[in-house]
N, C-alpha and C. Protein backbone atom coordinates (compact mmCIF):
# COMPACT_ATOMS: atom_id res chain seq x y z
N UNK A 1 -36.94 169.29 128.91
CA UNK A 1 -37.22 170.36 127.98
C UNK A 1 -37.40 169.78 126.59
N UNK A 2 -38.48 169.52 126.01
CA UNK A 2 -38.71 168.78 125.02
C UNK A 2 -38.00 167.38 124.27
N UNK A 3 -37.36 167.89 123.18
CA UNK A 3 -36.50 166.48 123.09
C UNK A 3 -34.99 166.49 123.78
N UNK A 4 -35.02 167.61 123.43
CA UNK A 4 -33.35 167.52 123.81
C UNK A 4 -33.15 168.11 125.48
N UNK A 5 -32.08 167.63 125.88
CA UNK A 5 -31.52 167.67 127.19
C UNK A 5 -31.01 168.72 127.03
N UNK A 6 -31.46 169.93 128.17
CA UNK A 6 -30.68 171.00 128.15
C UNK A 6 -29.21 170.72 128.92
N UNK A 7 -28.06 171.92 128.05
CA UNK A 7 -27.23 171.03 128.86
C UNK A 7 -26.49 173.11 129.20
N UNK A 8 -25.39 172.67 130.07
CA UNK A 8 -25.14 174.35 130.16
C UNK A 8 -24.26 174.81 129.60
N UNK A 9 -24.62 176.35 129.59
CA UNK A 9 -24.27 177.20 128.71
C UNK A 9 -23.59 178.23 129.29
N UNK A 10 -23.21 179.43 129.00
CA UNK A 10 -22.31 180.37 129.28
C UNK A 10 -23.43 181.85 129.68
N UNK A 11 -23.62 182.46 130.44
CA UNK A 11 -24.58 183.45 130.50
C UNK A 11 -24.58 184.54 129.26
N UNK A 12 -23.19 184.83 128.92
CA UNK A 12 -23.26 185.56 127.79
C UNK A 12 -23.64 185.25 126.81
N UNK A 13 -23.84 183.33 126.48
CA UNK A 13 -24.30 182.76 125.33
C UNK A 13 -25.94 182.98 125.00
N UNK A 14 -26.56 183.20 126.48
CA UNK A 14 -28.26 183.53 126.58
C UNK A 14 -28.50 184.48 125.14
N UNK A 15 -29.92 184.41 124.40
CA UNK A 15 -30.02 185.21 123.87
C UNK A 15 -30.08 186.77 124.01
N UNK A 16 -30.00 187.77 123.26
CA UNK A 16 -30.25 188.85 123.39
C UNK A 16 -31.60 188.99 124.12
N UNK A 17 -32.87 188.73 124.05
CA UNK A 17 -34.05 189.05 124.20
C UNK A 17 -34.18 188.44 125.61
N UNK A 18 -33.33 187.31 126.28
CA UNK A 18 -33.01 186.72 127.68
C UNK A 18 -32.03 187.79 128.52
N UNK A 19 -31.52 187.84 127.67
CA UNK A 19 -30.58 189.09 129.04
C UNK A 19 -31.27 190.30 128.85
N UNK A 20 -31.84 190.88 127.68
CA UNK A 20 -32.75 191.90 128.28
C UNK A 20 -33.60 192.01 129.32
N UNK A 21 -33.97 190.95 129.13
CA UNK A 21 -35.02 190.43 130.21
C UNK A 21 -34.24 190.62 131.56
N UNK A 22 -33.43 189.97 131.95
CA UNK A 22 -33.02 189.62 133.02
C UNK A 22 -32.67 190.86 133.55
N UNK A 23 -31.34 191.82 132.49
CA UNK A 23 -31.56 193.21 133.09
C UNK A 23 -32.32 193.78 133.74
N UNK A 24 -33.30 194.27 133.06
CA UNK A 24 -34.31 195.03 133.09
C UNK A 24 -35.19 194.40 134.13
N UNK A 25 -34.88 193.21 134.50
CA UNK A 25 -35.56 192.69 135.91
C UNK A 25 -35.10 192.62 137.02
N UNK A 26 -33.83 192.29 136.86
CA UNK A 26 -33.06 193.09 137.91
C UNK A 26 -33.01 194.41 138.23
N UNK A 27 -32.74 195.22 137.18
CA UNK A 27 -33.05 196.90 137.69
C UNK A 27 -34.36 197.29 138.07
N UNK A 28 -35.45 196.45 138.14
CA UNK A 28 -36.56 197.00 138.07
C UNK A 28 -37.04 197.61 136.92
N UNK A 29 -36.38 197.56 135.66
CA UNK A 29 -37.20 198.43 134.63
C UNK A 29 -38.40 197.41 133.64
N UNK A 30 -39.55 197.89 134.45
CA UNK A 30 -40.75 197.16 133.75
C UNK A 30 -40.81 197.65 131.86
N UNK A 31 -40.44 198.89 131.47
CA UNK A 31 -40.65 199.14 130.40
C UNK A 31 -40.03 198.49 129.50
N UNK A 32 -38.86 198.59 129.68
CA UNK A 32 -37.93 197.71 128.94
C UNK A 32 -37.91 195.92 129.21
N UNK A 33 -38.45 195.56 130.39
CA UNK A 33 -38.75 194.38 130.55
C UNK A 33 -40.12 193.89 129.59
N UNK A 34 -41.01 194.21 129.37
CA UNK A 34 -42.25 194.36 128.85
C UNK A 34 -42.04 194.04 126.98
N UNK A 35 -40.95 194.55 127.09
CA UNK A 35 -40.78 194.91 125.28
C UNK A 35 -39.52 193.17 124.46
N UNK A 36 -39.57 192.65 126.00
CA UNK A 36 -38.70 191.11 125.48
C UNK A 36 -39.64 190.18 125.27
N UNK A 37 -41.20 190.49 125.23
CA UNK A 37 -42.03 189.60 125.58
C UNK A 37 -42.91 189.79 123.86
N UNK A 38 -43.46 188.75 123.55
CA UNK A 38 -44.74 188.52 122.51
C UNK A 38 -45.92 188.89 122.96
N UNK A 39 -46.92 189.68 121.93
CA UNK A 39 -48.26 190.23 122.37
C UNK A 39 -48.86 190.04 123.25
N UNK A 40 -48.67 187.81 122.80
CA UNK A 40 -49.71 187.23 123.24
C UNK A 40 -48.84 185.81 124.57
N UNK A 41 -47.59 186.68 125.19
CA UNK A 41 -46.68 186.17 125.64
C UNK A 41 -47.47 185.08 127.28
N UNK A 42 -47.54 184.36 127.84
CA UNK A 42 -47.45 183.53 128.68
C UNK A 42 -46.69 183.81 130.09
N UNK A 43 -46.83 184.25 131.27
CA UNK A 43 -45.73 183.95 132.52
C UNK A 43 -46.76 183.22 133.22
N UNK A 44 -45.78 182.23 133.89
CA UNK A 44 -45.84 181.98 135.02
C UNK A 44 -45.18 181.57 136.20
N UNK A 45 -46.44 182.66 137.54
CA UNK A 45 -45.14 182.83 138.35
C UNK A 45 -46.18 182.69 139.58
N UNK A 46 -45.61 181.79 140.66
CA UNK A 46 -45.85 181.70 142.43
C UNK A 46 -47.63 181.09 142.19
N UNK A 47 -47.74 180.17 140.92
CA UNK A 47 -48.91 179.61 141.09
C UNK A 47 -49.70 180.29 140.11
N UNK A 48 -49.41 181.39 139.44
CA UNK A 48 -50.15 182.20 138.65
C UNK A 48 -50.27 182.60 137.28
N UNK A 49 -50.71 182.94 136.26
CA UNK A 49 -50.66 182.40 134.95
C UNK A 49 -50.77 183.90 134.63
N UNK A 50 -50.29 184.71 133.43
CA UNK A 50 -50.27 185.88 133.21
C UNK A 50 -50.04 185.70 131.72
N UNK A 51 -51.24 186.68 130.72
CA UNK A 51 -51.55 185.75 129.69
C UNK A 51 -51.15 187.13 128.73
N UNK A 52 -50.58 187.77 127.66
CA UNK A 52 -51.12 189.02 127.21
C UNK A 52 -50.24 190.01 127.73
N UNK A 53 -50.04 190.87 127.15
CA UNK A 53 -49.06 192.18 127.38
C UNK A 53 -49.60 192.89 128.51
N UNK A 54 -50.64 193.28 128.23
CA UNK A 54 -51.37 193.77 129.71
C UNK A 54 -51.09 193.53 130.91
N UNK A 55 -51.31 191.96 130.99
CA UNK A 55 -51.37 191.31 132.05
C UNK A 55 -50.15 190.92 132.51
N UNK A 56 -48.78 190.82 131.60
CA UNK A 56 -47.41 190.81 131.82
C UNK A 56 -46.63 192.09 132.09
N UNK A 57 -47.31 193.03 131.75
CA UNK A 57 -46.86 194.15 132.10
C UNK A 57 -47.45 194.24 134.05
N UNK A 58 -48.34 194.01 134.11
CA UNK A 58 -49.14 194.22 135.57
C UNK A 58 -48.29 193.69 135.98
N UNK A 59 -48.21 191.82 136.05
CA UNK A 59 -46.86 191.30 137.04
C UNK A 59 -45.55 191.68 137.15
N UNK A 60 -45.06 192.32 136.32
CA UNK A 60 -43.82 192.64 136.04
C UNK A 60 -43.50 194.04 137.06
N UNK A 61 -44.85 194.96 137.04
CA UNK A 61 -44.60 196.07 137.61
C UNK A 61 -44.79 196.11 139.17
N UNK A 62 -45.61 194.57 139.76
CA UNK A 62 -46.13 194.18 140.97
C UNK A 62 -44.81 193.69 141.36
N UNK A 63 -44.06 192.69 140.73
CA UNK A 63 -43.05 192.49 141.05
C UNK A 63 -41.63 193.12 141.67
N UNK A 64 -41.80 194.43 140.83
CA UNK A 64 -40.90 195.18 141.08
C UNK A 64 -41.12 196.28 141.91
N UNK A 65 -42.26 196.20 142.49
CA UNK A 65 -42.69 196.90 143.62
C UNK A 65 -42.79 196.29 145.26
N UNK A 66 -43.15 195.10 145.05
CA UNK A 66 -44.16 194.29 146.05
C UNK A 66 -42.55 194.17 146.90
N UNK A 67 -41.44 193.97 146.72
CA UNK A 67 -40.65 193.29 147.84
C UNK A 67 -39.01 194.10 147.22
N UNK A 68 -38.16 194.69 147.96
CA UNK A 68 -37.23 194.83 147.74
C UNK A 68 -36.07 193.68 147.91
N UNK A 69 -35.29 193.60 146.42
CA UNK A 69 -34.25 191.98 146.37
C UNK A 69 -33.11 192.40 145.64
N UNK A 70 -32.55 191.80 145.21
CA UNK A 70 -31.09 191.46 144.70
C UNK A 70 -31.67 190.56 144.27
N UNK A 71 -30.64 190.30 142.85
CA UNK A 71 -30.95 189.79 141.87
C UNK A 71 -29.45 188.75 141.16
N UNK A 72 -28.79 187.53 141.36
CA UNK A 72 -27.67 187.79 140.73
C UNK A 72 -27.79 186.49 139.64
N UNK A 73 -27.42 186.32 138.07
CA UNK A 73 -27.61 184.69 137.65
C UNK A 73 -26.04 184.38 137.94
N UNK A 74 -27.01 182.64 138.31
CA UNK A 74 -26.19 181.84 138.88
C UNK A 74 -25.63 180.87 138.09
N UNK A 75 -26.63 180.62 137.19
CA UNK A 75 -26.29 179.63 135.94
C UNK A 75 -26.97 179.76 134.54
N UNK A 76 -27.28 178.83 134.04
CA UNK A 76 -27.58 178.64 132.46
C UNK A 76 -27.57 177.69 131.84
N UNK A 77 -28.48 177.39 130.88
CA UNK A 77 -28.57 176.52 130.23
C UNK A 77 -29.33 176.52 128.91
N UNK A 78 -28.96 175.52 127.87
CA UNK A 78 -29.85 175.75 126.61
C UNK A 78 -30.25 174.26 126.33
N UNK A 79 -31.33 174.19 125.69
CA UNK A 79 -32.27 173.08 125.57
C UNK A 79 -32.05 172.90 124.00
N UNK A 80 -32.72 174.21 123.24
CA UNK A 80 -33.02 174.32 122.14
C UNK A 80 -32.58 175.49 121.53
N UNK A 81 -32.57 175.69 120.09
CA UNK A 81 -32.69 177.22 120.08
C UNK A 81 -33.93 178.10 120.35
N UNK A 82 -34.90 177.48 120.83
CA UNK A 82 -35.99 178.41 121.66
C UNK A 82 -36.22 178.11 123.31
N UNK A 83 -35.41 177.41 123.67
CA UNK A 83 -35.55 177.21 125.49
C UNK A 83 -34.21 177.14 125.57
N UNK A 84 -34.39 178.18 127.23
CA UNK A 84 -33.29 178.23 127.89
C UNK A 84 -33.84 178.38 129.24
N UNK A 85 -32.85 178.44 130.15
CA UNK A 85 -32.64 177.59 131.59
C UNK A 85 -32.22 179.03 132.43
N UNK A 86 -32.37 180.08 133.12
CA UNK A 86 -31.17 180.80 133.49
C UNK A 86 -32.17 180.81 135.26
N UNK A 87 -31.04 180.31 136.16
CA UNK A 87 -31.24 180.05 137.43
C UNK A 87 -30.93 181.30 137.99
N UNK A 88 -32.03 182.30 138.78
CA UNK A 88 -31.36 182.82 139.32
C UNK A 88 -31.55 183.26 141.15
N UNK A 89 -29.83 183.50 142.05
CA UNK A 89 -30.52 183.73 143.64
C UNK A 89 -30.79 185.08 143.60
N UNK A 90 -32.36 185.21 145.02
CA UNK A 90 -32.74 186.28 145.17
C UNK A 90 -32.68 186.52 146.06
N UNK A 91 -32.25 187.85 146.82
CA UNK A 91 -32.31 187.81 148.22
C UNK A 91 -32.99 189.03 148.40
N UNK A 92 -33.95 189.13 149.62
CA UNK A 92 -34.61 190.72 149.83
C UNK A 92 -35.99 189.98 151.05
N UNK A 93 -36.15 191.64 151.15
CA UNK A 93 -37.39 191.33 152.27
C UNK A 93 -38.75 190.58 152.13
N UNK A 94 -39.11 189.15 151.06
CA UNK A 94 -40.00 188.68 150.90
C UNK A 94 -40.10 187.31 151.76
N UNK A 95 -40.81 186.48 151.70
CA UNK A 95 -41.06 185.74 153.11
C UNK A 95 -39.99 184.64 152.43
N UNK A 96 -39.37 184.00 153.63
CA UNK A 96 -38.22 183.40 153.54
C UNK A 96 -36.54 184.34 153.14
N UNK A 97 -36.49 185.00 152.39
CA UNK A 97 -35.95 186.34 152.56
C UNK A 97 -34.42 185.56 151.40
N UNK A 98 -34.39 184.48 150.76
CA UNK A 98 -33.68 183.93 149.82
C UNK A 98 -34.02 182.61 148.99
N UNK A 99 -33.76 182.38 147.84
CA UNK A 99 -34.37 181.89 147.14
C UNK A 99 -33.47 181.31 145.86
N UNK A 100 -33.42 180.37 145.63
CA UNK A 100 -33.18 180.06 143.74
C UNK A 100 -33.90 179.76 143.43
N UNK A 101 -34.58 180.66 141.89
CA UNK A 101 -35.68 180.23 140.96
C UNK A 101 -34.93 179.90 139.79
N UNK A 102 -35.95 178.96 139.03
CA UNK A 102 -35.22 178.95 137.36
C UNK A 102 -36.54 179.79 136.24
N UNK A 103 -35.51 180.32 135.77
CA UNK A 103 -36.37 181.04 134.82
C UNK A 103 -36.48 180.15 133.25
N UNK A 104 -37.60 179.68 133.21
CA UNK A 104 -37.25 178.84 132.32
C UNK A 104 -38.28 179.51 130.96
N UNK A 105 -37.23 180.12 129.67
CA UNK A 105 -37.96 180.80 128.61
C UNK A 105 -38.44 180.03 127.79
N UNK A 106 -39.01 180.26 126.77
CA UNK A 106 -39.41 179.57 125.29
C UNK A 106 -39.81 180.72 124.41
N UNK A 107 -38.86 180.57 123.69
CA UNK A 107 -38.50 181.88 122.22
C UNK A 107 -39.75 181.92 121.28
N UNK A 108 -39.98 182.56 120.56
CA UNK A 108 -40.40 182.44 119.44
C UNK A 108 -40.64 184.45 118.54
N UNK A 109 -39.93 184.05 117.37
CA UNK A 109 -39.51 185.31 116.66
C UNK A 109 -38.97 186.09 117.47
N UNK A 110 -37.68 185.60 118.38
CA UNK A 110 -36.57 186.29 118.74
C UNK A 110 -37.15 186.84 120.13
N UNK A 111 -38.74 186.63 120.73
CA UNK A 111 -39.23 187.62 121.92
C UNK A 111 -39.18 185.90 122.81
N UNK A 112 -39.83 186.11 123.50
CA UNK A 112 -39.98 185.89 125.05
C UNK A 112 -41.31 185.27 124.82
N UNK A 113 -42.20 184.04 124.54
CA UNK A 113 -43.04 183.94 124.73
C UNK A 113 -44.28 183.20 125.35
N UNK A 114 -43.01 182.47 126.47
CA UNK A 114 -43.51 181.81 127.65
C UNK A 114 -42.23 181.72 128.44
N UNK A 115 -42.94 182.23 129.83
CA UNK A 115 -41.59 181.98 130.37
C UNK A 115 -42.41 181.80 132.26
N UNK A 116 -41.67 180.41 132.52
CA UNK A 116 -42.09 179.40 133.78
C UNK A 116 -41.29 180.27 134.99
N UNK A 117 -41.59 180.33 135.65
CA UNK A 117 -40.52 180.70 137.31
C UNK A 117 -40.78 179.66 138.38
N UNK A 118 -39.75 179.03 138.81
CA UNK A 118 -39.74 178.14 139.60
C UNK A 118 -38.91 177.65 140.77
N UNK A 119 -39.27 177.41 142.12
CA UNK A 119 -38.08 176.91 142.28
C UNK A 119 -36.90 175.68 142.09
């Protein structure tokens, strides 16, 4: 993660605009998920690049439709004060049916404005 070695952190230490996120992705709430992100915010996820509010709003709402899961974080970590690390398992009816991804953010003016999914 750039220069510095992320090292770990406490989940409650995540920023505000990271646990919104995470909430609101766990509950399924695209609206409030949508609003942690920059205009011109960046995802990517399962090979796919999602560029723009529009287009982060679309994945976000595909997501939370396409497969029923559980959601729980498992860990954490901070790099910088604009990258963080938050690992989380998923379990639900999508192929393979469990999973750890890392959600890996990059801040800027307090939103969300790239953020990697990986396993």
């Amino acid at each position: 993660m750039h220069q510095d070695q992320p090292r770990p952190t406490t989940p409650d230490a995540l920023p505000e605009v990271v646990t919104r996120y995470l909430k609101a992705h766990r509950a399924h709430d695209t609206a409030t998920a949508v609003t942690a992100f920059t205009g011109d915010a960046t995802v990517i996820d399962d090979g796919n690049t999602y560029k723009g509010t529009a287009a982060v709003e679309g994945w976000l709402g595909r997501s939370a439709t396409e497969f029923t899961y559980t959601i729980h974080l498992t860990d954490a970590w901070q790099g910088d004060a604009t990258h963080y690390i938050a690992t989380q398992h998923l379990e639900g009816n999508f192929p393979g049916g469990a999973v750890d991804l890392r959600y890996r953010f990059t801040l800027r003016d307090d939103l969300i404005d790239r953020l990697v999914i990986e396993p």
